[in-house]
C-alpha atoms as a PDB file:
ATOM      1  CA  UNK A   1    -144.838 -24.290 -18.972  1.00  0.00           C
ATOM      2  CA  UNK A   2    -141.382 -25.725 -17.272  1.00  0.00           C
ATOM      3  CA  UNK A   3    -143.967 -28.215 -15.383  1.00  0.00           C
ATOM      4  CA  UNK A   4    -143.530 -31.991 -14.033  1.00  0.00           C
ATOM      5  CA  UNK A   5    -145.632 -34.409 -16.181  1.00  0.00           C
ATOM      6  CA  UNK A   6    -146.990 -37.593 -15.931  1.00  0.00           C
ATOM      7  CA  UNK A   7    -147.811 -39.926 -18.930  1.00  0.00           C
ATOM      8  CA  UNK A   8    -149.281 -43.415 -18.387  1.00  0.00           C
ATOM      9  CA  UNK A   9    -149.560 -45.251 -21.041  1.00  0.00           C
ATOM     10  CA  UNK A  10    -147.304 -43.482 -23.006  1.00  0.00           C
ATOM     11  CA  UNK A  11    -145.268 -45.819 -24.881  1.00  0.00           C
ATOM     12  CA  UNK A  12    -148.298 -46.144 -27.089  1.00  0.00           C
ATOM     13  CA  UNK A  13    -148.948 -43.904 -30.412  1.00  0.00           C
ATOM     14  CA  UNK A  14    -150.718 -41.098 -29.011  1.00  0.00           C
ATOM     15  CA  UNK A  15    -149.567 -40.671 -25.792  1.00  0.00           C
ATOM     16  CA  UNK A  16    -146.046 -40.954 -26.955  1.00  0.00           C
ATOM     17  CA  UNK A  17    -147.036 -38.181 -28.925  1.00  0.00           C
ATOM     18  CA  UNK A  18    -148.334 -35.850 -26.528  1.00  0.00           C
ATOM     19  CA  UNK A  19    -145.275 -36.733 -24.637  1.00  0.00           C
ATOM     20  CA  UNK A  20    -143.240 -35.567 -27.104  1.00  0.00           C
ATOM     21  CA  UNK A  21    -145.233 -32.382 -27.414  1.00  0.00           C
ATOM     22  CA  UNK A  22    -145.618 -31.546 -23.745  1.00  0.00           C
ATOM     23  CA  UNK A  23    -141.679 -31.713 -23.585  1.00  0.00           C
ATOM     24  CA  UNK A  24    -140.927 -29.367 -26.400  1.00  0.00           C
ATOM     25  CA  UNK A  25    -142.658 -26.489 -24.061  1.00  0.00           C
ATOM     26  CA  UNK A  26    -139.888 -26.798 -21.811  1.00  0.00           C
ATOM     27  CA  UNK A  27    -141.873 -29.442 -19.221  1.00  0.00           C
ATOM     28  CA  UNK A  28    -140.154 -32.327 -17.298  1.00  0.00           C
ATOM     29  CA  UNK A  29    -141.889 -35.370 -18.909  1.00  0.00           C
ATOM     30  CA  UNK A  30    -141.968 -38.810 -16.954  1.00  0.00           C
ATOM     31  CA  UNK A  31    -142.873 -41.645 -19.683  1.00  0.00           C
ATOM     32  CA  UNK A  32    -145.060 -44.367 -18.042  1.00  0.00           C
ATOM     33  CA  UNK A  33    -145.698 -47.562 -19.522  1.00  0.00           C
ATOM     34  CA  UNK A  34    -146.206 -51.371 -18.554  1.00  0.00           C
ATOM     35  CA  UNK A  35    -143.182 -52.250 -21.076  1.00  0.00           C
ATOM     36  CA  UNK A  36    -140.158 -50.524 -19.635  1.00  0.00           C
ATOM     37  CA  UNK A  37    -138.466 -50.428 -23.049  1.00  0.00           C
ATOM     38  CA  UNK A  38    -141.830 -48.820 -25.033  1.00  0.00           C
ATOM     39  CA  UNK A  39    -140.740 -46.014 -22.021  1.00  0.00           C
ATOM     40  CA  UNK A  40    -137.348 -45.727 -22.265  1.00  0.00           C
ATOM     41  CA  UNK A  41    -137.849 -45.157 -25.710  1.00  0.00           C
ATOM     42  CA  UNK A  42    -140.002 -42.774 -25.881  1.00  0.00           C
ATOM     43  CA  UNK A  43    -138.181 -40.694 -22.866  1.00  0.00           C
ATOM     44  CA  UNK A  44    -134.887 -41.051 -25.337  1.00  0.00           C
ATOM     45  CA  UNK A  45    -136.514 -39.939 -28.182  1.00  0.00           C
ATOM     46  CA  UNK A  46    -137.543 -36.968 -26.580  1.00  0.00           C
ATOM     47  CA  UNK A  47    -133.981 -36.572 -24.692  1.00  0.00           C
ATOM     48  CA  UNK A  48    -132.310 -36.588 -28.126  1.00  0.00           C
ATOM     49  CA  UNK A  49    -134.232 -33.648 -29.259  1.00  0.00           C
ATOM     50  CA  UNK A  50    -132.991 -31.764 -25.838  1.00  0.00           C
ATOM     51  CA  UNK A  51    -135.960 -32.271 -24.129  1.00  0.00           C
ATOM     52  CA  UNK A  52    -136.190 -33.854 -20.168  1.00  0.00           C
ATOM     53  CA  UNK A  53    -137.538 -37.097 -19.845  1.00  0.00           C
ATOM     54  CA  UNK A  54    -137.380 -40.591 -17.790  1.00  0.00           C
ATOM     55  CA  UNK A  55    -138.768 -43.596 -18.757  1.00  0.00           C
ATOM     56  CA  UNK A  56    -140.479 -45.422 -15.961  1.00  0.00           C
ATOM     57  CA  UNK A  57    -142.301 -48.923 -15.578  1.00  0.00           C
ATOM     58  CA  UNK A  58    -145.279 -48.942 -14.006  1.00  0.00           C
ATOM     59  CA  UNK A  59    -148.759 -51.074 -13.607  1.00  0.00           C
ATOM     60  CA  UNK A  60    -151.777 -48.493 -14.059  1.00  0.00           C
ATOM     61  CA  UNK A  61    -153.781 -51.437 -11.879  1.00  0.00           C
ATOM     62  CA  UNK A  62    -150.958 -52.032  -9.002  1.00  0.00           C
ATOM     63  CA  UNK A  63    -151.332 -49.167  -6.544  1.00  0.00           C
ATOM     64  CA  UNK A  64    -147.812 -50.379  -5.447  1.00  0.00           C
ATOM     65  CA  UNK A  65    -146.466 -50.199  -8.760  1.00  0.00           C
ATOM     66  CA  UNK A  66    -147.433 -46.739  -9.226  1.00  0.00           C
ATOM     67  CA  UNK A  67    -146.305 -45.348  -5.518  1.00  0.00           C
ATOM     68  CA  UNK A  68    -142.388 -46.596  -6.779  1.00  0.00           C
ATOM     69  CA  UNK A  69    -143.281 -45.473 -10.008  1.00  0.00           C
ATOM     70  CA  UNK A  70    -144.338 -41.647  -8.060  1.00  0.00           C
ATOM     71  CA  UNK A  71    -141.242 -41.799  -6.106  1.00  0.00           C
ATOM     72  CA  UNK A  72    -139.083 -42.057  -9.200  1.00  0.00           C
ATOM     73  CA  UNK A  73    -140.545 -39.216 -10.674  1.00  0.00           C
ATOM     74  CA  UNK A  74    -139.752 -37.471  -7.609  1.00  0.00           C
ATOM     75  CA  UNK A  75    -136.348 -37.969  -6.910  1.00  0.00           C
ATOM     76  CA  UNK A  76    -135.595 -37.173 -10.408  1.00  0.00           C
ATOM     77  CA  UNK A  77    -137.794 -33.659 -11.022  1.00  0.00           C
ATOM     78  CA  UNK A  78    -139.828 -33.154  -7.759  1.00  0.00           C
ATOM     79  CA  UNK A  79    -143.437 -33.151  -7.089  1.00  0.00           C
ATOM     80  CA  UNK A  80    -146.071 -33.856 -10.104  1.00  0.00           C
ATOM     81  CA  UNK A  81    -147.536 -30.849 -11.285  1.00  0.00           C
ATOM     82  CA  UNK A  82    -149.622 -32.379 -14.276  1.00  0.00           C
ATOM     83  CA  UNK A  83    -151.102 -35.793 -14.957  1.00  0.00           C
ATOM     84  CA  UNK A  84    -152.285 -37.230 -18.233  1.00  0.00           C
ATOM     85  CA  UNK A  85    -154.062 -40.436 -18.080  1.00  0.00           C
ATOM     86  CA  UNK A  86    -153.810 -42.300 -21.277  1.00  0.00           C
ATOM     87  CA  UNK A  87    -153.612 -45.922 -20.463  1.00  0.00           C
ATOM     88  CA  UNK A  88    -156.280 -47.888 -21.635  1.00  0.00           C
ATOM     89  CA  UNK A  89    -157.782 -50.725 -24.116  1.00  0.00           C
ATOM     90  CA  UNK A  90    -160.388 -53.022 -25.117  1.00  0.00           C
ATOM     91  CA  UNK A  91    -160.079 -56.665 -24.827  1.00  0.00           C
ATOM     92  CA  UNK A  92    -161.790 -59.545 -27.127  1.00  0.00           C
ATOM     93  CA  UNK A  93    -163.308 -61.230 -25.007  1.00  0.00           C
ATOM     94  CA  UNK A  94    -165.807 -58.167 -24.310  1.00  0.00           C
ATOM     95  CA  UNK A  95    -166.795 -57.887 -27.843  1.00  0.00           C
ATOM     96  CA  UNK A  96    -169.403 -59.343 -29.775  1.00  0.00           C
ATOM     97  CA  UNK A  97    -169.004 -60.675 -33.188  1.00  0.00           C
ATOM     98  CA  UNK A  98    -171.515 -59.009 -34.965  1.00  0.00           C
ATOM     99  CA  UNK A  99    -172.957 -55.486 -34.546  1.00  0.00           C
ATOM    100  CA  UNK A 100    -176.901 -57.433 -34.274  1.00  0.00           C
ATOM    101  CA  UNK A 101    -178.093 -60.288 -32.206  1.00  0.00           C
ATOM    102  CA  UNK A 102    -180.121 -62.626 -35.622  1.00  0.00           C
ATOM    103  CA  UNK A 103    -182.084 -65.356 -34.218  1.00  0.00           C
ATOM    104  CA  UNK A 104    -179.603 -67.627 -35.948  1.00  0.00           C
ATOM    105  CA  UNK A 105    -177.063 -66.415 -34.126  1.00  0.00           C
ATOM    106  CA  UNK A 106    -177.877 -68.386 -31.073  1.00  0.00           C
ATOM    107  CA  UNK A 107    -177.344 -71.512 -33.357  1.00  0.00           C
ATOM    108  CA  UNK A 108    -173.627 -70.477 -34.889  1.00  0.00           C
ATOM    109  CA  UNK A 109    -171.050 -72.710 -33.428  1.00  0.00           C
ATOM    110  CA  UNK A 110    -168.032 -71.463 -35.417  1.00  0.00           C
ATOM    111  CA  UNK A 111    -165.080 -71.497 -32.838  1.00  0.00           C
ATOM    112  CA  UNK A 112    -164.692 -67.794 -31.575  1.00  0.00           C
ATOM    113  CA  UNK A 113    -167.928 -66.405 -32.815  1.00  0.00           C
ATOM    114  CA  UNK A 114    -169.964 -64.310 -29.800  1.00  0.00           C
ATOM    115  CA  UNK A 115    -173.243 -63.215 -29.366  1.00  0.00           C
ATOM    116  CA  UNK A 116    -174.036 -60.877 -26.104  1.00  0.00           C
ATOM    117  CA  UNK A 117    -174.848 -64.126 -24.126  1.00  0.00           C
ATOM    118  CA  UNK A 118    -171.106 -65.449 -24.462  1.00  0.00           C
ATOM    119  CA  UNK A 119    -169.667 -62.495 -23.380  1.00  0.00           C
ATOM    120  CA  UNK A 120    -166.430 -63.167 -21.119  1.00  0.00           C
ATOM    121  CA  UNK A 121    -167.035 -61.939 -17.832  1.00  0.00           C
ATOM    122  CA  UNK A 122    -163.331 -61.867 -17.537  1.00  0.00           C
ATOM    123  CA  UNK A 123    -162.748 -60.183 -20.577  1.00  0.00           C
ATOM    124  CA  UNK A 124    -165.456 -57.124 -19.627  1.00  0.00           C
ATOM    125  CA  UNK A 125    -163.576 -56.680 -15.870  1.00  0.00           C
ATOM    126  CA  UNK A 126    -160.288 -56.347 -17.786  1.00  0.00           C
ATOM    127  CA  UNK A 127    -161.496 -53.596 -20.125  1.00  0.00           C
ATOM    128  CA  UNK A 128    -163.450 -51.794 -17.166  1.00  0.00           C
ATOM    129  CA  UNK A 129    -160.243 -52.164 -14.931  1.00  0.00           C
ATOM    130  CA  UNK A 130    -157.818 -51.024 -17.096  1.00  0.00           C
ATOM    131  CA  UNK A 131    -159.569 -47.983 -18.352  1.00  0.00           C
ATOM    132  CA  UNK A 132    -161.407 -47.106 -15.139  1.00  0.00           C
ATOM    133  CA  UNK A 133    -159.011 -48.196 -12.252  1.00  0.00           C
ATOM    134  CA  UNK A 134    -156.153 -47.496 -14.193  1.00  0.00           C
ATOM    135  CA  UNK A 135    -157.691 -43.826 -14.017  1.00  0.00           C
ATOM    136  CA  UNK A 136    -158.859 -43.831 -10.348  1.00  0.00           C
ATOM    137  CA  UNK A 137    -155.303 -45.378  -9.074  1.00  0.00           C
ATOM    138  CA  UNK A 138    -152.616 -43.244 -10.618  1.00  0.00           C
ATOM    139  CA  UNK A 139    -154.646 -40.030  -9.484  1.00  0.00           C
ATOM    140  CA  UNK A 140    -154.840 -41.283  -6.258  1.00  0.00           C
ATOM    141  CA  UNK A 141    -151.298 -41.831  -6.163  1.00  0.00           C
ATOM    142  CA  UNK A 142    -149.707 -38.837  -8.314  1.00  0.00           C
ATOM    143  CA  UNK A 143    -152.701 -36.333  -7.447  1.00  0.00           C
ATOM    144  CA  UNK A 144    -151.681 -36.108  -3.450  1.00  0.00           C
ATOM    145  CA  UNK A 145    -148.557 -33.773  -5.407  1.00  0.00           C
ATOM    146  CA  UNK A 146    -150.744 -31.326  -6.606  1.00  0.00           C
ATOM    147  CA  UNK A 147    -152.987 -30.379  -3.806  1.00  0.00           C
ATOM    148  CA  UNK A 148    -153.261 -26.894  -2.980  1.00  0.00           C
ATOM    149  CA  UNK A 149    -150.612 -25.713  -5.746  1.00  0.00           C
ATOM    150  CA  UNK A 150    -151.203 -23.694  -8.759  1.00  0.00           C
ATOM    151  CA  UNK A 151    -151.298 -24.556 -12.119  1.00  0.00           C
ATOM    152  CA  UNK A 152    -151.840 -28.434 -11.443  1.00  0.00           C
ATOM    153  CA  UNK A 153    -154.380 -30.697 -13.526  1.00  0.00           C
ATOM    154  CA  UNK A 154    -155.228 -33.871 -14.087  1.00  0.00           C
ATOM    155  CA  UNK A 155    -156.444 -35.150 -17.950  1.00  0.00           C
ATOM    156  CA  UNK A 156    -157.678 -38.429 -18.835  1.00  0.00           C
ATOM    157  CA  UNK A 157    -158.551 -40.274 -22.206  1.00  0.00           C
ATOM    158  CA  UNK A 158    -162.010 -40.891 -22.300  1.00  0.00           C
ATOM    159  CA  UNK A 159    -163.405 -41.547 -25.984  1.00  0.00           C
ATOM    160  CA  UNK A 160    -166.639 -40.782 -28.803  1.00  0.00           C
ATOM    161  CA  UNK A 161    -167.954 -44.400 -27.779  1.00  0.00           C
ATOM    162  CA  UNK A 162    -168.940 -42.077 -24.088  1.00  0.00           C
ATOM    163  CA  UNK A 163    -171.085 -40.043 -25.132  1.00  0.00           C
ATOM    164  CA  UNK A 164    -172.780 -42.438 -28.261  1.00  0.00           C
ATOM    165  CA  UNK A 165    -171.624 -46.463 -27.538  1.00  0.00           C
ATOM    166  CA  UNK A 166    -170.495 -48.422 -30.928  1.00  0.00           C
ATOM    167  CA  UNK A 167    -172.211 -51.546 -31.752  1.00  0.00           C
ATOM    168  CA  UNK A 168    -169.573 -54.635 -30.686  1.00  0.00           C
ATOM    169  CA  UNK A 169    -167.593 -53.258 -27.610  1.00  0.00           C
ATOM    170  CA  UNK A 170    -170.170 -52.705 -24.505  1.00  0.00           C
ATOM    171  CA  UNK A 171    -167.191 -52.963 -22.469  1.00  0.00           C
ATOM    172  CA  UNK A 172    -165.414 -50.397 -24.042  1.00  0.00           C
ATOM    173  CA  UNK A 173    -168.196 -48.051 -24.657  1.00  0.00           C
ATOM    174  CA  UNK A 174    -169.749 -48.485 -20.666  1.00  0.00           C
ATOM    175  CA  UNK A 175    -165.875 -48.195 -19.355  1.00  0.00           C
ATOM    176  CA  UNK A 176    -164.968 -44.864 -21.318  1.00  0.00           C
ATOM    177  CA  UNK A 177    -168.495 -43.395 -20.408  1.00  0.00           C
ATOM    178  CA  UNK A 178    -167.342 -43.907 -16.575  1.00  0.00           C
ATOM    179  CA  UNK A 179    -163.958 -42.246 -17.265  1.00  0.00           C
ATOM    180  CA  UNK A 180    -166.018 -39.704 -18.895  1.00  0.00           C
ATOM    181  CA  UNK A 181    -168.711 -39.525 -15.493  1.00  0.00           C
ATOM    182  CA  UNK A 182    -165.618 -39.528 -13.125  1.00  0.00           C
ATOM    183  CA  UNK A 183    -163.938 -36.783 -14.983  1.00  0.00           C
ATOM    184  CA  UNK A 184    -167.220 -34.883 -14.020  1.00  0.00           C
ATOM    185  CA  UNK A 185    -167.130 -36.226 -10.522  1.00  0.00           C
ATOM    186  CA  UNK A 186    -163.312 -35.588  -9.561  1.00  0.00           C
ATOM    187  CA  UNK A 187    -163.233 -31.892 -11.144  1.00  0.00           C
ATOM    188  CA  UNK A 188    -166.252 -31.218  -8.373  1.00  0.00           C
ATOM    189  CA  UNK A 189    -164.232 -33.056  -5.574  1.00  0.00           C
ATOM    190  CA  UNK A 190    -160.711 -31.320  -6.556  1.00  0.00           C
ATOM    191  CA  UNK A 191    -162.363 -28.251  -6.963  1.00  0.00           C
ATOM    192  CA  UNK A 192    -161.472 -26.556  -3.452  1.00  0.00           C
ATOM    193  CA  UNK A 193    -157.852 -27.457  -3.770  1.00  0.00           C
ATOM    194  CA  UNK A 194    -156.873 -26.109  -7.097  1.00  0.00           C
ATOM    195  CA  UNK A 195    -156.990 -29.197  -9.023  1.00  0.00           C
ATOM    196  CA  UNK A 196    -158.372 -29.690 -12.693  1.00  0.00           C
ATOM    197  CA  UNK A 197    -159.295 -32.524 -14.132  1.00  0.00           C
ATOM    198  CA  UNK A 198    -160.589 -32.417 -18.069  1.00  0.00           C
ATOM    199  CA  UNK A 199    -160.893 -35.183 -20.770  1.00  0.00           C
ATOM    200  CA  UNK A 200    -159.783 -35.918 -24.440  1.00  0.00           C
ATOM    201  CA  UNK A 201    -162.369 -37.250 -25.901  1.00  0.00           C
ATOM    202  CA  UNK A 202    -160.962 -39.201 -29.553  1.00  0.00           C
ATOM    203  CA  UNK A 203    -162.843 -40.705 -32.748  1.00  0.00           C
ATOM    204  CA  UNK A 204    -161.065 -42.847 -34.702  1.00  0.00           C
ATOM    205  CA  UNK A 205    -157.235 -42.641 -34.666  1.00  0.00           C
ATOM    206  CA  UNK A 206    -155.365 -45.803 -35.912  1.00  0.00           C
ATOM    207  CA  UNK A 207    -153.172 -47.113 -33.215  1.00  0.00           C
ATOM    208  CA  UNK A 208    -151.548 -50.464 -32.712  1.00  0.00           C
ATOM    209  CA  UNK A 209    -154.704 -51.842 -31.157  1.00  0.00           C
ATOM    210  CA  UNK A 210    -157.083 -50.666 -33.294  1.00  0.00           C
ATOM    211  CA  UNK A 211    -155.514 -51.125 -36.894  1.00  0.00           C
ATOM    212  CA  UNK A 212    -156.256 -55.011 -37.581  1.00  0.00           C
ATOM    213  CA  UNK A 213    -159.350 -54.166 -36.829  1.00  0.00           C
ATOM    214  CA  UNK A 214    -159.850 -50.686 -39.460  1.00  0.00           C
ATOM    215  CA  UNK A 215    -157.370 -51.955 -42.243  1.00  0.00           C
ATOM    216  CA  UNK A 216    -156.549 -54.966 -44.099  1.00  0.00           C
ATOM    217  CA  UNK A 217    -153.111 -55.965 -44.648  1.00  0.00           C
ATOM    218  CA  UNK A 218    -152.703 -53.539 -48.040  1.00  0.00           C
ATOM    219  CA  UNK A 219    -153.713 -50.803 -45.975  1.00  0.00           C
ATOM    220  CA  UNK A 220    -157.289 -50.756 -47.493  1.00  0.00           C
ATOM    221  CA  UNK A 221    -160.010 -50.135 -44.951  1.00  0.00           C
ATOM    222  CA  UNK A 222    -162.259 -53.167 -43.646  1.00  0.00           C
ATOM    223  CA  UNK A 223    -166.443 -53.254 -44.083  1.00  0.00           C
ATOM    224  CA  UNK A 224    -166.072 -51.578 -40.297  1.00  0.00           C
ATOM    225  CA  UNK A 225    -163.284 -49.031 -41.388  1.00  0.00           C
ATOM    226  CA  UNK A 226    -165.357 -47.847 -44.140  1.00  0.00           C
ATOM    227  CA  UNK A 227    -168.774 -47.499 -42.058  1.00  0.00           C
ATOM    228  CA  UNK A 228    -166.158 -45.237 -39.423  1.00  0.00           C
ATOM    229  CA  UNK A 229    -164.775 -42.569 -42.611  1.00  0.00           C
ATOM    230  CA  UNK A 230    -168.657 -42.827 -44.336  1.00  0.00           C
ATOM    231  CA  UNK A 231    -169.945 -41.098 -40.858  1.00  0.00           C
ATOM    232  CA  UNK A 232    -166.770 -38.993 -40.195  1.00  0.00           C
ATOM    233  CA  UNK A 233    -167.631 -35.620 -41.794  1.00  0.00           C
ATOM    234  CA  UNK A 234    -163.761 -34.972 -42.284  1.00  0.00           C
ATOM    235  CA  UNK A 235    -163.469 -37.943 -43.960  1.00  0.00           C
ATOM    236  CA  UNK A 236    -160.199 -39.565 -42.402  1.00  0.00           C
ATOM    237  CA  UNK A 237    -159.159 -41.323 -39.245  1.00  0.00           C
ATOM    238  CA  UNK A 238    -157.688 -38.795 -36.715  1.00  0.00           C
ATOM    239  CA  UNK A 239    -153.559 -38.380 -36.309  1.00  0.00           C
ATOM    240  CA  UNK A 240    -152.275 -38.069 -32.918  1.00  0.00           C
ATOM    241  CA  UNK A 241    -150.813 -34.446 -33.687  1.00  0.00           C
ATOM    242  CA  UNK A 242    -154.755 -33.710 -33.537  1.00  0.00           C
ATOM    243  CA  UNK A 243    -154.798 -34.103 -30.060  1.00  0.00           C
ATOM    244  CA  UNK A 244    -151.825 -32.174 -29.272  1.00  0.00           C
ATOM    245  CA  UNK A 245    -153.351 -28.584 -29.629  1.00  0.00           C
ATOM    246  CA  UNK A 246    -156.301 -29.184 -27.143  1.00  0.00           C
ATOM    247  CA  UNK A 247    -153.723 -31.340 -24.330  1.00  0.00           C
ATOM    248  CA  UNK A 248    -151.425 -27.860 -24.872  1.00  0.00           C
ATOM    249  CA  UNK A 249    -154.615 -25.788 -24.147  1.00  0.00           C
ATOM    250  CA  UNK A 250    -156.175 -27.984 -21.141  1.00  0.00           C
ATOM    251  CA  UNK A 251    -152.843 -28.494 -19.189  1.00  0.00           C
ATOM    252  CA  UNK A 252    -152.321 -24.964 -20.041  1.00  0.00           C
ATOM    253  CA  UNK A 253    -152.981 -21.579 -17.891  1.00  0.00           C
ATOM    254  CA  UNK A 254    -155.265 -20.429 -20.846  1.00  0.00           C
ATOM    255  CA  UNK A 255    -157.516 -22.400 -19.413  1.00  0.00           C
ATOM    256  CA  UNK A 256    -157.231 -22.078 -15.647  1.00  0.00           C
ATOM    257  CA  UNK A 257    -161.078 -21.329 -15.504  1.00  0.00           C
ATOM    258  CA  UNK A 258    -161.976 -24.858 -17.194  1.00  0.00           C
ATOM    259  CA  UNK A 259    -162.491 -27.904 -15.504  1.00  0.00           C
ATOM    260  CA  UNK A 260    -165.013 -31.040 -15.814  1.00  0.00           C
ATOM    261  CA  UNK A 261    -165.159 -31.090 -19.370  1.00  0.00           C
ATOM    262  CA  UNK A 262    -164.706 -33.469 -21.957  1.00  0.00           C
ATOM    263  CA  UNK A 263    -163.410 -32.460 -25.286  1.00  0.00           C
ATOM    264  CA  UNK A 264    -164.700 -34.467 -28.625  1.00  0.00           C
ATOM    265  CA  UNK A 265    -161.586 -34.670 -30.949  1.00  0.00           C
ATOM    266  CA  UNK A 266    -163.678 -36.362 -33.638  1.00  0.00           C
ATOM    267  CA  UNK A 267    -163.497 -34.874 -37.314  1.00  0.00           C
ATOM    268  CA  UNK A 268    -167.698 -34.344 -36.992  1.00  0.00           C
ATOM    269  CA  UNK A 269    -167.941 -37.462 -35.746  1.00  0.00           C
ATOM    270  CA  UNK A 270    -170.583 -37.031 -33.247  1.00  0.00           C
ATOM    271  CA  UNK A 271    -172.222 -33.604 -35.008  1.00  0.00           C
ATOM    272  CA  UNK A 272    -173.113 -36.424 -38.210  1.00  0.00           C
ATOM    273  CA  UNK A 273    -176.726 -37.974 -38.212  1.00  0.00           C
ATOM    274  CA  UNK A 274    -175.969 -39.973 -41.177  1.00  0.00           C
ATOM    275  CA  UNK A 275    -177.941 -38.232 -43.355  1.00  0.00           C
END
């Protein structure tokens, strides 16, 4: 592909992953993370195996942070050609305790437990600012590259909870479904200047935010873990490597013709009625 790419939040499981992937067709891969070191690893990683790669710091919700982060990338491979969007998270604090608001709910007082009425308004603007904004600012900022060239895209990570929310994470769930709607939105704007812009949409993949959460400490799956494999027809949690082939194909020239869609990644996920 021999392209300039952009990773945010890349120092993570997947998107280190795709990183890794993206540079072994030949592409010059920047590594974006909040934790400069989670970067510089990855970048190294990839460096060892003869790859080209720079790890670079950067705030997905500091437009500043992102324009120094852009000129780095610059200086050291010239203008972005593709940009993958992959920083994002949930945060307690938008997430209810139990899937169902019971009557005596509203009387539990155990420290920590929330119903939908002690929700954290500050815990819902985090989750919708770090997967939303932190898609709208770094394609403001690395996008202005790729206007009226060939062969440029942008991809972000939207999710399953997009198209069908999960019980528990509202913020989540609502936040992912914009990424999903702006996805739609930006590949209609970009359209007239040769831009793409496609989503990933993943089921369940264990990563390091996710995993207290899906397994106990043994490695056995939690009541929630087991509910997740019962409805996936494939029967497992996803591995990053699952997402590789369809990043390949959407930041691709196979599919020069595609843009505004969002790809399930799922196992059968969302095809499964439960019955």
């Amino acid at each position: 592909m021999n392209k300039t790419i952009v990773l945010t939040g890349a120092g993570g499981v997947l998107c280190s992953t795709l990183a890794k992937a993206l540079a072994k067709e030949g592409n010059n891969i920047a590594v974006l993370d909040l934790r400069k070191e989670a970067a510089d690893k990855v970048a190294d990683e990839i460096n060892a195996e003869g790859g080209k790669a720079i790890g670079v710091a950067a705030n997905v919700l500091e437009k500043d942070a992102l324009v120094k982060a852009k000129k780095e990338v610059n200086d050291a491979f010239g203008k972005v050609d593709i940009l993958v969007n992959g920083a994002g998270g949930n945060h307690p604090l938008g997430t209810t305790s139990n899937p169902y608001l019971e009557a005596a709910d509203l009387m539990n007082t155990t420290e920590g437990f929330k119903t939908f009425f002690d929700l954290d308004v500050s815990g819902i603007q985090f989750t919708f600012n770090l997967n939303f904004i932190g898609t709208l600012l770094p394609t403001q900022v690395f996008a202005t590259d790729m206007v009226g060239r060939k062969g440029c895209s942008v991809l972000n990570i939207s999710s399953m909870n997009a198209f069908t929310p999960l019980t528990k994470i509202p913020a989540y769930s609502g936040a992912k479904a914009a990424v999903s709607n702006f996805t739609q939105w930006l590949a209609v704007h970009f359209s007239k200047v040769g831009i793409r812009v496609n989503a990933l949409a993943p089921g369940f993949f264990l990563t390091d935010q996710n995993r207290s959460l899906l397994t106990e400490k043994d490695g056995s799956l939690t009541k929630r873990g087991q509910q997740i494999i019962d409805q996936t027809p494939m029967g497992r949690y996803g591995e990053a490597e699952d997402l590789i082939g369809t990043t390949l194909w959407l930041c691709g020239d196979a599919s020069k013709f595609v843009t505004g869609v969002v790809v399930p990644i799922d196992g059968g996920f969302a095809a499964y009625s439960g019955v």
